[in-house]
Every structure is written in structure tokens, then in C-alpha cells.
C-alpha atoms as a PDB file:
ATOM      1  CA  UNK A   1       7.631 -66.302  -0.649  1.00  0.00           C
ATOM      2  CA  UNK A   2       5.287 -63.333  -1.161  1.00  0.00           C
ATOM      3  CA  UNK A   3       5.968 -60.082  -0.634  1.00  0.00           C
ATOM      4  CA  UNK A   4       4.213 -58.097   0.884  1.00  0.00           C
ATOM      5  CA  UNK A   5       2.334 -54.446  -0.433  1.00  0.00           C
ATOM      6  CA  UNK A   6       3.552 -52.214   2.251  1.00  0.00           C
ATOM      7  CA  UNK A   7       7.702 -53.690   1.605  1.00  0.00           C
ATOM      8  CA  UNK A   8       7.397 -52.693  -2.422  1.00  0.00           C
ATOM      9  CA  UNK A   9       6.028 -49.652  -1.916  1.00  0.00           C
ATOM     10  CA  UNK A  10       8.604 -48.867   0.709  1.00  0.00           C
ATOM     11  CA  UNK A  11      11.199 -50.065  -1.776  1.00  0.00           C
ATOM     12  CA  UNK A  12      10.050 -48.050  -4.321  1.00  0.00           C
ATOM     13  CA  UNK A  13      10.254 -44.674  -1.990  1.00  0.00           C
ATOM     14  CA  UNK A  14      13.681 -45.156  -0.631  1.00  0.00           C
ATOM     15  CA  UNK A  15      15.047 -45.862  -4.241  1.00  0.00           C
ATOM     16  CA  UNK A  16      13.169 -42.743  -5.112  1.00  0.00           C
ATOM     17  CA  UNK A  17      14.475 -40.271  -2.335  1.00  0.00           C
ATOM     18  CA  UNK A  18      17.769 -41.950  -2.823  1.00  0.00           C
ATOM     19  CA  UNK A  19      17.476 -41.033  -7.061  1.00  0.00           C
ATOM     20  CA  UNK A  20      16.368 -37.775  -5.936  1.00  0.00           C
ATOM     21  CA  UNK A  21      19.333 -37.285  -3.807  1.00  0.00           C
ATOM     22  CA  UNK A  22      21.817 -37.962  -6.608  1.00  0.00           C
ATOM     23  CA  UNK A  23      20.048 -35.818  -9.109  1.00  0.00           C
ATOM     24  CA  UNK A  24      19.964 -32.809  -6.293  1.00  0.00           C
ATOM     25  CA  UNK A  25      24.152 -33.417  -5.710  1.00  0.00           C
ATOM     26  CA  UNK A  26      24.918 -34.154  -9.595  1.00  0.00           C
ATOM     27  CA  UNK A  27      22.953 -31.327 -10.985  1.00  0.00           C
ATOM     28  CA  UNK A  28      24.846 -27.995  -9.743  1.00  0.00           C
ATOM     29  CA  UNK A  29      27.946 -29.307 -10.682  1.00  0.00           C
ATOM     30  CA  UNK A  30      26.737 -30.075 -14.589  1.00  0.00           C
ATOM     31  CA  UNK A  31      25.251 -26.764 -14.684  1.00  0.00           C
ATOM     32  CA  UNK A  32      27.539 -24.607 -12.619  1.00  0.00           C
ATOM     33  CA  UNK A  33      28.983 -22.747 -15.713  1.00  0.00           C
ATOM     34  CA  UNK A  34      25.523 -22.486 -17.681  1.00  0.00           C
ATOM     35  CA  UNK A  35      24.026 -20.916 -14.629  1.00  0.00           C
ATOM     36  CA  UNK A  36      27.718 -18.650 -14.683  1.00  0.00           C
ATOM     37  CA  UNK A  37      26.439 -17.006 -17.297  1.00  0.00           C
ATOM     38  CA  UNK A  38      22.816 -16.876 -17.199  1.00  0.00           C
ATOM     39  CA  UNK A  39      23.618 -14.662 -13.948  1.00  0.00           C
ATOM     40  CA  UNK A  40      25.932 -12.503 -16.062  1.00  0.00           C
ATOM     41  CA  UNK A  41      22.946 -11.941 -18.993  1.00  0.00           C
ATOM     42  CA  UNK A  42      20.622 -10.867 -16.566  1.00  0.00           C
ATOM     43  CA  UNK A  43      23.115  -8.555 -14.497  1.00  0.00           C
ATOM     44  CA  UNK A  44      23.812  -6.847 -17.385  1.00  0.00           C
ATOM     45  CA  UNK A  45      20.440  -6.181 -18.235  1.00  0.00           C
ATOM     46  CA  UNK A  46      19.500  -5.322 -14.796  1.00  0.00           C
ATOM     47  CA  UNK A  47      22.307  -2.494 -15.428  1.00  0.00           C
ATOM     48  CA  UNK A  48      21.098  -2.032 -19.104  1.00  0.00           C
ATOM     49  CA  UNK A  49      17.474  -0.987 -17.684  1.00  0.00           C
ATOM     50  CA  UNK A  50      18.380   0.241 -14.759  1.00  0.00           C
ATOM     51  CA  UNK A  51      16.018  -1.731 -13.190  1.00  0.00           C
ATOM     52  CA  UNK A  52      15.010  -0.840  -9.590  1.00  0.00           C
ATOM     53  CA  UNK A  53      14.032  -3.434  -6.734  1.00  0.00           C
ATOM     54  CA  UNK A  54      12.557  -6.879  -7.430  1.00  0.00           C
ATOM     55  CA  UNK A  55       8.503  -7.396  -7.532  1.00  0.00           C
ATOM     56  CA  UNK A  56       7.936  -9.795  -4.791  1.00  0.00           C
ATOM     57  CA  UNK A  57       4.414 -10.131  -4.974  1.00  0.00           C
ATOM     58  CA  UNK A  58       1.180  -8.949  -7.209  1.00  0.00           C
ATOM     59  CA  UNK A  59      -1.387  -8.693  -4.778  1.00  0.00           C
ATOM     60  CA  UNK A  60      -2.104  -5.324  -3.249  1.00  0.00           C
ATOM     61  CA  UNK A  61       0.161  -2.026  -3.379  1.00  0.00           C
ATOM     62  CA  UNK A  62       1.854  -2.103  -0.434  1.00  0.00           C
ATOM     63  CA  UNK A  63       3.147  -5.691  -0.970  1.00  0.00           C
ATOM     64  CA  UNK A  64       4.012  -5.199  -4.567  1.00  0.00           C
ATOM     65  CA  UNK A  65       6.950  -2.673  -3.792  1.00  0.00           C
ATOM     66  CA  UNK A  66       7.931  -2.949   0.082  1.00  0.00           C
ATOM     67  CA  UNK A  67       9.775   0.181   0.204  1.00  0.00           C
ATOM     68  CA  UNK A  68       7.374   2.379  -1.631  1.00  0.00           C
ATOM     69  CA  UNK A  69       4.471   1.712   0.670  1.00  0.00           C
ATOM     70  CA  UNK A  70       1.366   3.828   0.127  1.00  0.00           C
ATOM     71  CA  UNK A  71       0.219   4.793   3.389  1.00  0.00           C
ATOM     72  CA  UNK A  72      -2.847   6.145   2.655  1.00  0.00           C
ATOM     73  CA  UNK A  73      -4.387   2.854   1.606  1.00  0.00           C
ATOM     74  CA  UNK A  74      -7.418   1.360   3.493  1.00  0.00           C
ATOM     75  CA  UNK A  75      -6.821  -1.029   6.305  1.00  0.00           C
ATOM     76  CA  UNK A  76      -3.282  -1.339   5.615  1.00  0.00           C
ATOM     77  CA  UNK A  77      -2.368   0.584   9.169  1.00  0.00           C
ATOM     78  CA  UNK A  78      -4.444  -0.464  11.511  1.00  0.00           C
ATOM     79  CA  UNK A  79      -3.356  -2.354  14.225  1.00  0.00           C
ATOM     80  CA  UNK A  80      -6.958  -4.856  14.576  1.00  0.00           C
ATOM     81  CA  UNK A  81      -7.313  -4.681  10.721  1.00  0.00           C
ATOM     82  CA  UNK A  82      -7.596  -8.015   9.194  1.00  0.00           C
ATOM     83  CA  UNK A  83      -5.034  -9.153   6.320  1.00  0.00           C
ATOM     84  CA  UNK A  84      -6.376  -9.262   2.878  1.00  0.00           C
ATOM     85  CA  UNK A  85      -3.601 -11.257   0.992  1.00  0.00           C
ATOM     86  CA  UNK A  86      -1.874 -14.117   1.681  1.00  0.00           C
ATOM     87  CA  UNK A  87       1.492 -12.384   1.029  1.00  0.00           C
ATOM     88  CA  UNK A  88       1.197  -9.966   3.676  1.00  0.00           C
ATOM     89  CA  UNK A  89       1.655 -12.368   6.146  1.00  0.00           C
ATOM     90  CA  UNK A  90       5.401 -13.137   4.945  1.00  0.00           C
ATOM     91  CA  UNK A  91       6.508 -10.370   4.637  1.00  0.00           C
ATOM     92  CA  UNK A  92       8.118  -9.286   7.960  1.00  0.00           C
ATOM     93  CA  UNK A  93       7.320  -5.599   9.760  1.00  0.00           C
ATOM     94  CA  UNK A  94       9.894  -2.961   8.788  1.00  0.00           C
ATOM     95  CA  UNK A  95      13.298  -2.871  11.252  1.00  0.00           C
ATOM     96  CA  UNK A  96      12.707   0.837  12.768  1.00  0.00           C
ATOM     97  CA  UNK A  97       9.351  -1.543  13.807  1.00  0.00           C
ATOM     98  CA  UNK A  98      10.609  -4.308  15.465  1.00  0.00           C
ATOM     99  CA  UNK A  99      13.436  -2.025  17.397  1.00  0.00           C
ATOM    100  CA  UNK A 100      10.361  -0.925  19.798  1.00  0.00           C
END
């Protein structure tokens, strides 16, 4: 009895996802208490610093710091203007914005 290419390689997925699975339900609870106080070490420096927002992306200015757009920035405000970074398109229009 032979078996065929297609069976192994589908046996060799499943046991895969199914390692995968363990590792993704075994893991948080080994590392629940490390990660405890990793959080504490950085809020503590956070507060140390007094560090502001969080630097979502690199790109251009007025994705770098979304509250501290710079409005006088070409083709950032034009309604037809075309996007120049990749980030701009995740990043979701302001609130007052989407009230309209």
C-alpha cells in the first residue's frame, strides 16, 4: 500500500496547525507573569519620561503623530488628492469627520 503525495502532505499540515494550536493556548499561561512585569517596566518608564502618545507610523507627518496633524502640508487635504503612504489608508478619518 502506497501512499499517496497529496495524504502526507495533508498529514503533515493538520499536525502542524494542530502543534500550532497548542503552542498558541500553552504559551500565555507560561508567560503570564513574565509579561506581568514587563508591562510594569515599561509603565513606569512611560511615567519616568513622561512620554506622550505612541508613534504609529514613520512615513509622512501627518501619520507619524495623528493628533498633531500639520495642516499646511501638500496634498494632505484635498478631497481628489491621491495617498502617498501606505499607512494613510489605515488610519481612519477623525470622529468630528465621520459625524457629517
Amino acid at each position: 500500500m502506497t501512499i499517496r503525495k497529496s495524504t502526507v502532505l495533508a498529514i503533515f499540515f493538520f499536525t502542524g496547525v494542530l502543534a500550532l494550536g497548542a503552542i498558541l493556548l500553552v504559551h500565555p499561561r507560561l508567560a503570564g507573569e513574565e509579561y506581568d512585569t514587563n508591562l510594569a517596566q515599561r509603565k513606569r518608564l512611560v511615567r519616568e519620561l513622561d512620554l506622550t502618545d505612541l508613534c504609529l507610523f514613520t512615513e509622512a507627518r501627518y501619520t507619524r503623530h495623528l493628533s498633531q496633524a500639520d495642516l499646511h502640508s501638500a496634498f494632505q487635504d484635498h478631497p481628489m488628492a491621491l495617498e502617498h503612504f501606505p499607512s494613510g489608508s489605515l488610519v481612519t478619518p477623525p470622529q468630528h469627520l465621520l459625524k457629517r
